[in-house]
N, C-alpha and C. Protein backbone atom coordinates (compact mmCIF):
# COMPACT_ATOMS: atom_id res chain seq x y z
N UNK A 1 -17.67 80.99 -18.87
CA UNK A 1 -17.50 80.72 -17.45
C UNK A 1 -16.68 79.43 -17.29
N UNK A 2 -15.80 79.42 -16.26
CA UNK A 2 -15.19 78.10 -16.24
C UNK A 2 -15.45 77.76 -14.84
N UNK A 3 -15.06 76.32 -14.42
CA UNK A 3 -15.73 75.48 -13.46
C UNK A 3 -14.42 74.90 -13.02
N UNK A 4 -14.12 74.75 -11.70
CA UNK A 4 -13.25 73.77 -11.12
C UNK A 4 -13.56 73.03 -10.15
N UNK A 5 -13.42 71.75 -9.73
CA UNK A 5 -13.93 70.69 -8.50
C UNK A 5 -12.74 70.35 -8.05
N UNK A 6 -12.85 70.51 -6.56
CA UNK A 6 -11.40 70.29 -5.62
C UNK A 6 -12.31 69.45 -4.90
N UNK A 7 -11.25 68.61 -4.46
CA UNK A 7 -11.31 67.37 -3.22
C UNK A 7 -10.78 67.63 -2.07
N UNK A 8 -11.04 66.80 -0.79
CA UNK A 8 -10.39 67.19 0.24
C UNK A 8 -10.73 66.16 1.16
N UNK A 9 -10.09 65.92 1.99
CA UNK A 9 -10.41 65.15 2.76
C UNK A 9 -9.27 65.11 4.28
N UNK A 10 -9.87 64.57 5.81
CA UNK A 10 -9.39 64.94 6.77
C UNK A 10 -9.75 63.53 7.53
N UNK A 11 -8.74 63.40 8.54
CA UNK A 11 -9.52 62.54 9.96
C UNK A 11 -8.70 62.66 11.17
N UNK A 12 -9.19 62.46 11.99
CA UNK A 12 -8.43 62.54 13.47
C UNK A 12 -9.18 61.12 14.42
N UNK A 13 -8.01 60.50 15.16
CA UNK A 13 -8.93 60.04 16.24
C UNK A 13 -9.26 60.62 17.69
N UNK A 14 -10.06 60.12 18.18
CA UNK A 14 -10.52 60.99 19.39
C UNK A 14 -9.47 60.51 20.43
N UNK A 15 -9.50 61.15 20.67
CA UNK A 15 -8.17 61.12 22.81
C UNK A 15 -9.07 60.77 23.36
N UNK A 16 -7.92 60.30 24.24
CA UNK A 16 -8.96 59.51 25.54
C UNK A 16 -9.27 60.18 26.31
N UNK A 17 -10.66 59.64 27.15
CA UNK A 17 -11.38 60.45 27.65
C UNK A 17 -10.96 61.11 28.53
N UNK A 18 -9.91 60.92 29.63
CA UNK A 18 -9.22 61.33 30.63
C UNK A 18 -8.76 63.03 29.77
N UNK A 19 -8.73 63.29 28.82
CA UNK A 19 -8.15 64.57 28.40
C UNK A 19 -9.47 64.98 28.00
N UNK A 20 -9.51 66.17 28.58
CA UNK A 20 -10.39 67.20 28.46
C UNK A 20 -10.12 68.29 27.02
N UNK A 21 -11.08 67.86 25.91
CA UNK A 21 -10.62 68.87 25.05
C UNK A 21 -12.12 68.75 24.17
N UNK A 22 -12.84 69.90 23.60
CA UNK A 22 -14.29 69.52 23.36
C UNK A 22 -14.26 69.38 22.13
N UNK A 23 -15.15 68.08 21.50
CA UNK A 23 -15.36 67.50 19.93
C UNK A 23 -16.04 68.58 19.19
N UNK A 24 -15.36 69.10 17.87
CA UNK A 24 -15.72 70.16 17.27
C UNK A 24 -15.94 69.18 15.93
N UNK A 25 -17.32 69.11 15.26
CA UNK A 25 -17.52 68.85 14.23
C UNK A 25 -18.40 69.80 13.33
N UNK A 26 -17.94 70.16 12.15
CA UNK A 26 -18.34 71.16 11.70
C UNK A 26 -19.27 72.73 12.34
N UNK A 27 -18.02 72.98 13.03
CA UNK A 27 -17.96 74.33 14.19
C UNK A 27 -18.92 74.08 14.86
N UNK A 28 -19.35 72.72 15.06
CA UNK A 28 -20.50 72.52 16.56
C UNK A 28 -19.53 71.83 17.46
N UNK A 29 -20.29 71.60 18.84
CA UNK A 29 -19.51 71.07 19.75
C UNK A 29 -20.49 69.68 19.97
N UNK A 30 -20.14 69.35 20.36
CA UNK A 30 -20.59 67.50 20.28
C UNK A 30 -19.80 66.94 21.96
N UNK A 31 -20.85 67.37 22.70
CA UNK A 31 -20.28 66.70 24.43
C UNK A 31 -20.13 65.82 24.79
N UNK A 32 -20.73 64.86 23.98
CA UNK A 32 -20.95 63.08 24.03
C UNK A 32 -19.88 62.16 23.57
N UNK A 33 -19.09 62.71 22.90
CA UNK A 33 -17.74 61.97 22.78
C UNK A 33 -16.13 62.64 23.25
N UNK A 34 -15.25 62.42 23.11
CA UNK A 34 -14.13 63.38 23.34
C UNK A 34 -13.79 64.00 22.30
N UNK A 35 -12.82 65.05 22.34
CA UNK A 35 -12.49 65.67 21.60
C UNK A 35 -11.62 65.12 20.49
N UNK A 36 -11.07 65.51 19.40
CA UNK A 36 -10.20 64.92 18.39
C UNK A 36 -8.60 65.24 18.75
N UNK A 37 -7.81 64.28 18.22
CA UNK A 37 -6.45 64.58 18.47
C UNK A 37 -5.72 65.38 17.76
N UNK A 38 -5.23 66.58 18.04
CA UNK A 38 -5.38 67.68 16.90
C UNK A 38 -4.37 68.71 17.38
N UNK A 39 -3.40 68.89 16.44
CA UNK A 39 -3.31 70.66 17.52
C UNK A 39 -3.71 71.58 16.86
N UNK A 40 -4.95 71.31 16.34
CA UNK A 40 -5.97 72.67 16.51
C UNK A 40 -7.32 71.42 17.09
N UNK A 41 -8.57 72.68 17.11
CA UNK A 41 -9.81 71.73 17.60
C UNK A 41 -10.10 70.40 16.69
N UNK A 42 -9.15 70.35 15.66
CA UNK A 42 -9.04 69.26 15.09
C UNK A 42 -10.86 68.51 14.34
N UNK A 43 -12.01 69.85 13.76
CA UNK A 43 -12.30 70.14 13.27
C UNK A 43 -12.15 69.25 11.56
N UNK A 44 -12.84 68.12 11.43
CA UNK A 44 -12.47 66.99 10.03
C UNK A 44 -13.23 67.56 9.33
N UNK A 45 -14.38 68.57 9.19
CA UNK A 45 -14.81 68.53 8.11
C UNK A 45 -14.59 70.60 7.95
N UNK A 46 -14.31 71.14 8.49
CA UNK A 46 -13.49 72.10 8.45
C UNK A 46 -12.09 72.11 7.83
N UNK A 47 -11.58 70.88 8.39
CA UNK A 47 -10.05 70.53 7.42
C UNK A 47 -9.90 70.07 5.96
N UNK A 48 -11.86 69.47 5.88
CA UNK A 48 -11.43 68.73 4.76
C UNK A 48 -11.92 69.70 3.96
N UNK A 49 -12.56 70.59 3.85
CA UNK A 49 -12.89 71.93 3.51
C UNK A 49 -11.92 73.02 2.83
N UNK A 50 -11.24 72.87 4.00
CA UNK A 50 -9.48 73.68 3.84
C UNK A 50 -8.81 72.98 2.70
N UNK A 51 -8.60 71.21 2.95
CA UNK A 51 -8.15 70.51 1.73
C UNK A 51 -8.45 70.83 0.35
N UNK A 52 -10.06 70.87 0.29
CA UNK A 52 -10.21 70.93 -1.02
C UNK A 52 -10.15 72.19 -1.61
N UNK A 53 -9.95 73.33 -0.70
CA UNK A 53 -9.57 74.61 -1.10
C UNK A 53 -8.06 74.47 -1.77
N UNK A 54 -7.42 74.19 -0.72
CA UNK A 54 -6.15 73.90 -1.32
C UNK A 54 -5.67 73.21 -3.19
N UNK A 55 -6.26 71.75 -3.06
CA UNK A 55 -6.56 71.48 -4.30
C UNK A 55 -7.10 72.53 -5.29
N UNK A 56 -7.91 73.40 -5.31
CA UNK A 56 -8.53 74.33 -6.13
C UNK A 56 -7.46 75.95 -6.36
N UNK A 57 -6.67 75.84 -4.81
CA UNK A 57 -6.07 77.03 -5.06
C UNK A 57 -4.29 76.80 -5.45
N UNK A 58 -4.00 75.74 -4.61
CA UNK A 58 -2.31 75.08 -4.95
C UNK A 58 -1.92 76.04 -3.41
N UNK A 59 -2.85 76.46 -2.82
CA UNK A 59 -1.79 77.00 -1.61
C UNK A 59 -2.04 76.54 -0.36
N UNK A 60 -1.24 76.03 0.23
CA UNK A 60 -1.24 75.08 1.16
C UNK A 60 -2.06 75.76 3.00
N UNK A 61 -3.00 75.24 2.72
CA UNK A 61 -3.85 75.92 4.15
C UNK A 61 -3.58 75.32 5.60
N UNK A 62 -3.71 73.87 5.35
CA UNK A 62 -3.09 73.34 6.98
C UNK A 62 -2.05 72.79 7.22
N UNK A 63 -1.14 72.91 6.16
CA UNK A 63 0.57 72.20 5.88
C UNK A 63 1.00 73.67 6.09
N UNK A 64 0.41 74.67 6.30
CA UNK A 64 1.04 76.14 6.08
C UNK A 64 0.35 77.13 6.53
N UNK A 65 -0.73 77.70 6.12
CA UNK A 65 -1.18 78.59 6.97
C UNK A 65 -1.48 78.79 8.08
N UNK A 66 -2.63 77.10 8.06
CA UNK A 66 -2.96 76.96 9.77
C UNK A 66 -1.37 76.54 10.52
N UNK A 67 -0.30 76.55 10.48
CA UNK A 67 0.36 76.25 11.04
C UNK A 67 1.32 77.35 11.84
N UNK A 68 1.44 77.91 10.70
CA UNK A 68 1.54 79.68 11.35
C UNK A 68 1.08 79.97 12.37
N UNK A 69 -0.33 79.86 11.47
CA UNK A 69 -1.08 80.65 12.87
C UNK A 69 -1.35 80.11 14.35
N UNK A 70 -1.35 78.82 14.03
CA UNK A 70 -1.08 78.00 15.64
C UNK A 70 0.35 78.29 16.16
N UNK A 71 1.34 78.20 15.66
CA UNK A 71 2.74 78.58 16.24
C UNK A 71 3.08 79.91 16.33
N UNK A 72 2.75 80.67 15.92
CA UNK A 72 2.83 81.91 16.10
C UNK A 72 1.96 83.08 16.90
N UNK A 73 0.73 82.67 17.13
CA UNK A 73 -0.20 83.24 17.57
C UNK A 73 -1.25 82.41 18.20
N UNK A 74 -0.93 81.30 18.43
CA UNK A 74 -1.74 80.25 19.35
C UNK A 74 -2.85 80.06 18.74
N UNK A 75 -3.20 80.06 17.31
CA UNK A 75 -4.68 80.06 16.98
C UNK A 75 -5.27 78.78 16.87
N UNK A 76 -5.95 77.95 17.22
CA UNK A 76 -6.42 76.85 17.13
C UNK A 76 -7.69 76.46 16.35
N UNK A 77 -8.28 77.09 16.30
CA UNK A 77 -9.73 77.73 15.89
C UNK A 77 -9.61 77.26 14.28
N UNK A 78 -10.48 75.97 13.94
CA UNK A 78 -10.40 75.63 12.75
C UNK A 78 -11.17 76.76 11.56
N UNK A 79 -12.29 77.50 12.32
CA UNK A 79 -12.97 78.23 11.56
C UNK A 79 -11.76 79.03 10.68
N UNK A 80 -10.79 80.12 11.66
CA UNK A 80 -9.74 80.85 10.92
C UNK A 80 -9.22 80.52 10.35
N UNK A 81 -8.77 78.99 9.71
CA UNK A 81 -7.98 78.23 8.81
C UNK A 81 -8.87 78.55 8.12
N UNK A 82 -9.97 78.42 7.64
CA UNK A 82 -10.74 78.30 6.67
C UNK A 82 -11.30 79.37 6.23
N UNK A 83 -11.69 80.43 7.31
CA UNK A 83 -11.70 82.06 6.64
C UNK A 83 -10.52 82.47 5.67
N UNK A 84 -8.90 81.88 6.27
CA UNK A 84 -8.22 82.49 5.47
C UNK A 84 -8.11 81.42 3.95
N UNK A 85 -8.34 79.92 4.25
CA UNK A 85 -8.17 79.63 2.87
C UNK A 85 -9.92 80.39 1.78
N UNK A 86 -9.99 80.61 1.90
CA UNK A 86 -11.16 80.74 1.07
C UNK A 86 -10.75 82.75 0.69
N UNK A 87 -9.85 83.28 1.13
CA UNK A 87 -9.42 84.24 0.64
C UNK A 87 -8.64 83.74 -0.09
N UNK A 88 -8.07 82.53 -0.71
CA UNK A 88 -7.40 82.12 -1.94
C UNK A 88 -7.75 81.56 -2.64
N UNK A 89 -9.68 82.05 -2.98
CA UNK A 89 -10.26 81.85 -4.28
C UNK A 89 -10.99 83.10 -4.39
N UNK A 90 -10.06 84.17 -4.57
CA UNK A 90 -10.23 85.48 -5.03
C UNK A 90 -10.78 85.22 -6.56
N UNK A 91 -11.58 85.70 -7.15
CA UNK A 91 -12.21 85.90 -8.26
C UNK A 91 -12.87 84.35 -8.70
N UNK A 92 -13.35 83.69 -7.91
CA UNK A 92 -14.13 82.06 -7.91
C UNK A 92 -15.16 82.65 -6.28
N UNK A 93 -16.19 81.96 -7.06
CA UNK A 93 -17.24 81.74 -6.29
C UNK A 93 -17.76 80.26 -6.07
N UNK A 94 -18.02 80.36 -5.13
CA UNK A 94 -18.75 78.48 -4.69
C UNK A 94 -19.61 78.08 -5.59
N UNK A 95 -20.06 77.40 -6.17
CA UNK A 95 -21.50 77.13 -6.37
C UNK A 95 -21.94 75.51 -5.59
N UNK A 96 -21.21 75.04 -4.62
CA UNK A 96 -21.89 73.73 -4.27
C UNK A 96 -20.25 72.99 -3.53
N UNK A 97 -21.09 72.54 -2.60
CA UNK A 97 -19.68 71.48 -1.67
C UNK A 97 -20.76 70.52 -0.98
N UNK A 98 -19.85 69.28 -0.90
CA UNK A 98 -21.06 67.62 -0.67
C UNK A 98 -19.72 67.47 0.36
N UNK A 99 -20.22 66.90 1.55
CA UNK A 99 -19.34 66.51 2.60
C UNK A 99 -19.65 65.07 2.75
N UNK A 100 -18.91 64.05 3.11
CA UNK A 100 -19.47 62.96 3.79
C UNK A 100 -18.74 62.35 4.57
N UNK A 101 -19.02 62.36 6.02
CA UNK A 101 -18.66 62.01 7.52
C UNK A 101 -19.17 60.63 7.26
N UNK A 102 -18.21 60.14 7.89
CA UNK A 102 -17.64 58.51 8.77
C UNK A 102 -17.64 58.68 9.98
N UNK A 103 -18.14 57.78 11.17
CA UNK A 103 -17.82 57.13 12.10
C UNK A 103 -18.88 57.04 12.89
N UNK A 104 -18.92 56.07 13.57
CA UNK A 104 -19.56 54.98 14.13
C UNK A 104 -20.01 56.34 15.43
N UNK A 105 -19.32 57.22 15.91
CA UNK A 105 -19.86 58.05 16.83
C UNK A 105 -19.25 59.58 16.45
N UNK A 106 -20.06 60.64 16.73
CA UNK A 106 -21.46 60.61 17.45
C UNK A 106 -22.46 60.55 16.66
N UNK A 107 -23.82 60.24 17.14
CA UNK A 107 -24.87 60.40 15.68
C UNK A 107 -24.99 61.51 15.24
N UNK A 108 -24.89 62.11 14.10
CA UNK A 108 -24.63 63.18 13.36
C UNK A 108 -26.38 63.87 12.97
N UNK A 109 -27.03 63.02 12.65
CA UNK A 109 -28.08 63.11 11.32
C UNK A 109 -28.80 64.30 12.18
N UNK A 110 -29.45 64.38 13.32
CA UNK A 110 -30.06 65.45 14.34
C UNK A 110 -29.64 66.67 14.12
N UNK A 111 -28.50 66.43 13.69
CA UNK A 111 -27.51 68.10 13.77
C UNK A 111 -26.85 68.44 12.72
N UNK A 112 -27.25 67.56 11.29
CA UNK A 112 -26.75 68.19 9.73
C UNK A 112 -27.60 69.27 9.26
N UNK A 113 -28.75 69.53 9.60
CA UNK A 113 -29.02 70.64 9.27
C UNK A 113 -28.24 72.28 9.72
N UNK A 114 -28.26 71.84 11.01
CA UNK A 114 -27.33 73.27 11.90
C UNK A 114 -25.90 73.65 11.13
N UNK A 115 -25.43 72.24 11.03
CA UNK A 115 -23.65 71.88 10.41
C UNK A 115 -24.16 72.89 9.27
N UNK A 116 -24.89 72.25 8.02
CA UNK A 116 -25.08 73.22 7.02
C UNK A 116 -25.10 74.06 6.99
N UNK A 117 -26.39 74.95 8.01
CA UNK A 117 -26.31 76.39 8.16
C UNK A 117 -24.69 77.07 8.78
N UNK A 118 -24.33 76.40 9.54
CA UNK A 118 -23.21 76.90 9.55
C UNK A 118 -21.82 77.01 8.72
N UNK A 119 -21.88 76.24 7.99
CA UNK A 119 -20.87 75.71 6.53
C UNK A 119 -21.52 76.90 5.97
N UNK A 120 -22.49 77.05 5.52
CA UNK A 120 -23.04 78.06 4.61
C UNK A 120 -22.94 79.59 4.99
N UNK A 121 -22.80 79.84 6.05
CA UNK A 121 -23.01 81.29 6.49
C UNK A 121 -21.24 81.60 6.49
N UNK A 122 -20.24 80.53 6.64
CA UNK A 122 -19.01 80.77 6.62
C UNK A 122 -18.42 81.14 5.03
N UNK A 123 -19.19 80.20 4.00
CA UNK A 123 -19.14 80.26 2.60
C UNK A 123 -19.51 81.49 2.54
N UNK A 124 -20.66 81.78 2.54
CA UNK A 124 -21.10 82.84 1.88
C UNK A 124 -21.87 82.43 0.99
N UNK A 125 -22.48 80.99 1.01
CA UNK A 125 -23.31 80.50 0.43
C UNK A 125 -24.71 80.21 0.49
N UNK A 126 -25.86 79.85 -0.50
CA UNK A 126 -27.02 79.61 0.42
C UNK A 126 -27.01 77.91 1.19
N UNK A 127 -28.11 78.01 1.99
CA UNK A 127 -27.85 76.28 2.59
C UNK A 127 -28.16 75.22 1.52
N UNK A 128 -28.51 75.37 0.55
CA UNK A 128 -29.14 74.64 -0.48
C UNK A 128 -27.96 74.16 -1.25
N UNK A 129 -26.56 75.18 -0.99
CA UNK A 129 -25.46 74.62 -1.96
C UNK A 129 -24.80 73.61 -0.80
N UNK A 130 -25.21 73.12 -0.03
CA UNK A 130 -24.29 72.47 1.12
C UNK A 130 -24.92 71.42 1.71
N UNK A 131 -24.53 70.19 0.77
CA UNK A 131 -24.82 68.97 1.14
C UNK A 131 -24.04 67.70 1.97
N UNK A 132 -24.89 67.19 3.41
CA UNK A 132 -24.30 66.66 3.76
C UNK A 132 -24.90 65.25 4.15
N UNK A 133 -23.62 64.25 3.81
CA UNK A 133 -24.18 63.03 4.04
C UNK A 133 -23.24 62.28 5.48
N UNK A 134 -23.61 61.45 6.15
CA UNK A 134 -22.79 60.42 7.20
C UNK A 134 -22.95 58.90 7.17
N UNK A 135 -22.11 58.41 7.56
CA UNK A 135 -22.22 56.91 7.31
C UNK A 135 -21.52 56.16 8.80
N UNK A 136 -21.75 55.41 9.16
CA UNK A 136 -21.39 54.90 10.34
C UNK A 136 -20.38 53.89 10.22
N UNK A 137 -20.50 53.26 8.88
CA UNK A 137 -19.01 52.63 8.40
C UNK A 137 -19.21 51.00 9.10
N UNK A 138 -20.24 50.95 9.47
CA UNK A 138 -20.32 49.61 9.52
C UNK A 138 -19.20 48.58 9.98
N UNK A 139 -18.44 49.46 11.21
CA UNK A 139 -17.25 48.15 12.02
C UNK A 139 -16.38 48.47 10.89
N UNK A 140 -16.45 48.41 9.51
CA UNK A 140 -15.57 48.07 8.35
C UNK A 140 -13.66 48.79 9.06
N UNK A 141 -13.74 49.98 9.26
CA UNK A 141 -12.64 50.94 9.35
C UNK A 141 -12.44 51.57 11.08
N UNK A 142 -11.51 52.07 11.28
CA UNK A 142 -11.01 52.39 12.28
C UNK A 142 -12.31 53.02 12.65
N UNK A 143 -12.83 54.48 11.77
CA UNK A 143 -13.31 55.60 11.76
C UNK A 143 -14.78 54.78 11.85
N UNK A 144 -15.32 53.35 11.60
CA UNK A 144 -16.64 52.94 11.67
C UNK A 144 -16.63 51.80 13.08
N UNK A 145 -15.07 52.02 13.74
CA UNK A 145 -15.23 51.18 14.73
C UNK A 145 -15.51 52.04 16.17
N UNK A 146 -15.60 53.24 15.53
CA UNK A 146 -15.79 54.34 17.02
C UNK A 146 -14.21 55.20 17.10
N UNK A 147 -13.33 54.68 16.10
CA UNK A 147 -11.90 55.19 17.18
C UNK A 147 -11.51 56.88 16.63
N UNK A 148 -12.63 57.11 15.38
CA UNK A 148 -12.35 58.49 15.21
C UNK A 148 -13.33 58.54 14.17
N UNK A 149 -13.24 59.75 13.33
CA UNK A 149 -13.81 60.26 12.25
C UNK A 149 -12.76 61.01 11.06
N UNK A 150 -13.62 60.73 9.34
CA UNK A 150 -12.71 61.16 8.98
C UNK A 150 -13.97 61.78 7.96
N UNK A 151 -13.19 62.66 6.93
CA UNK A 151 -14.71 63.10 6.26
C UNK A 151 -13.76 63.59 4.53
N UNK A 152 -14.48 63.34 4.07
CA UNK A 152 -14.61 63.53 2.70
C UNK A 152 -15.34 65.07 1.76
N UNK A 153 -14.60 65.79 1.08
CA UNK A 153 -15.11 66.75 0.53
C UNK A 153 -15.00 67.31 -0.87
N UNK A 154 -15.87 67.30 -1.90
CA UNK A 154 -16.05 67.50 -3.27
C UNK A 154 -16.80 69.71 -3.05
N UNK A 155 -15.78 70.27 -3.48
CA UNK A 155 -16.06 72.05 -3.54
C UNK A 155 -15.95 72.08 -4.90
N UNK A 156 -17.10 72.76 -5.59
CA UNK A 156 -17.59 73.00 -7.20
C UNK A 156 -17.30 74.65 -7.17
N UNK A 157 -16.24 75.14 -7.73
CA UNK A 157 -16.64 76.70 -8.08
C UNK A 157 -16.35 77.18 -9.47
N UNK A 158 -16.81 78.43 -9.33
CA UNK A 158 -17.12 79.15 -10.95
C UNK A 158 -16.52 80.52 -11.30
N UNK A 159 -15.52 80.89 -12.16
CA UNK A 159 -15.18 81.97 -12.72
C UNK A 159 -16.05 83.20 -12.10
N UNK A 160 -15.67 84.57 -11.00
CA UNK A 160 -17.09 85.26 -11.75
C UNK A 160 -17.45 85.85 -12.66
């Protein structure tokens, strides 16, 4: 059996509030802050997801696919970026992906369980392979001063 670990990683900052566009963090909606600056729902841990697919597969998902499909067919919808990258680990299966979200808003921790179940039911994984951590970043960074979020992603898969 062989094993490969892809990385990935994403961030956006949020628009100002005057623009109406709703904060999508890991395919939840989050009403309490604005939306991300994106032309898709701009979706960071969905992207960074896509990233580390990419790394694992060499084919470019949001430099290219998702881009298509937003220009061509208006698709915005981070989930479909990521349905289609994960059709380019034909004969690899998941066994495990660790996420970890930055920023100072919104509080996350209430709603990592849901995020999981939903990461997981998109995988095709159980919730047990889908770990997630957040950090508030402590002022340190843009993303810990409130002005966005960015997120980090380690995807483990296996020969079948």
């Amino acid at each position: 059996m062989q094993y490969k670990v892809g990385i990935g990683q994403d961030s956006h900052r949020f628009l100002p509030p005057e623009i109406s566009k709703p904060c999508v963090i890991g395919g939840l909606i989050f009403e309490e802050v604005p939306g991300l600056s994106a032309d898709s729902d701009g979706d960071v841990v969905y992207h960074a997801l896509c990233n580390a697919i990419t790394s694992l597969s060499g084919v470019p998902i949001l430099g290219g696919i998702a881009i298509e499909l937003c220009q061509q067919n208006g698709i915005t919808d981070s989930q479909v970026y990521l349905e289609k990258a994960l059709e380019t680990l034909v004969g690899w299966k998941i066994t495990h992906v660790a996420l970890c979200i930055e920023g100072k808003r919104p509080r996350l921790q209430s709603r990592i369980f849901e995020m999981r179940q939903s990461i997981a039911t998109i995988l095709k994984v159980g919730i047990g392979q889908v770990g997630i951590t957040v950090t508030s970043g402590d002022g340190l960074t843009d993303f810990g001063c409130g002005e966005g979020l960015q997120c980090f992603c380690t995807m483990t898969i296996c020969s079948d």
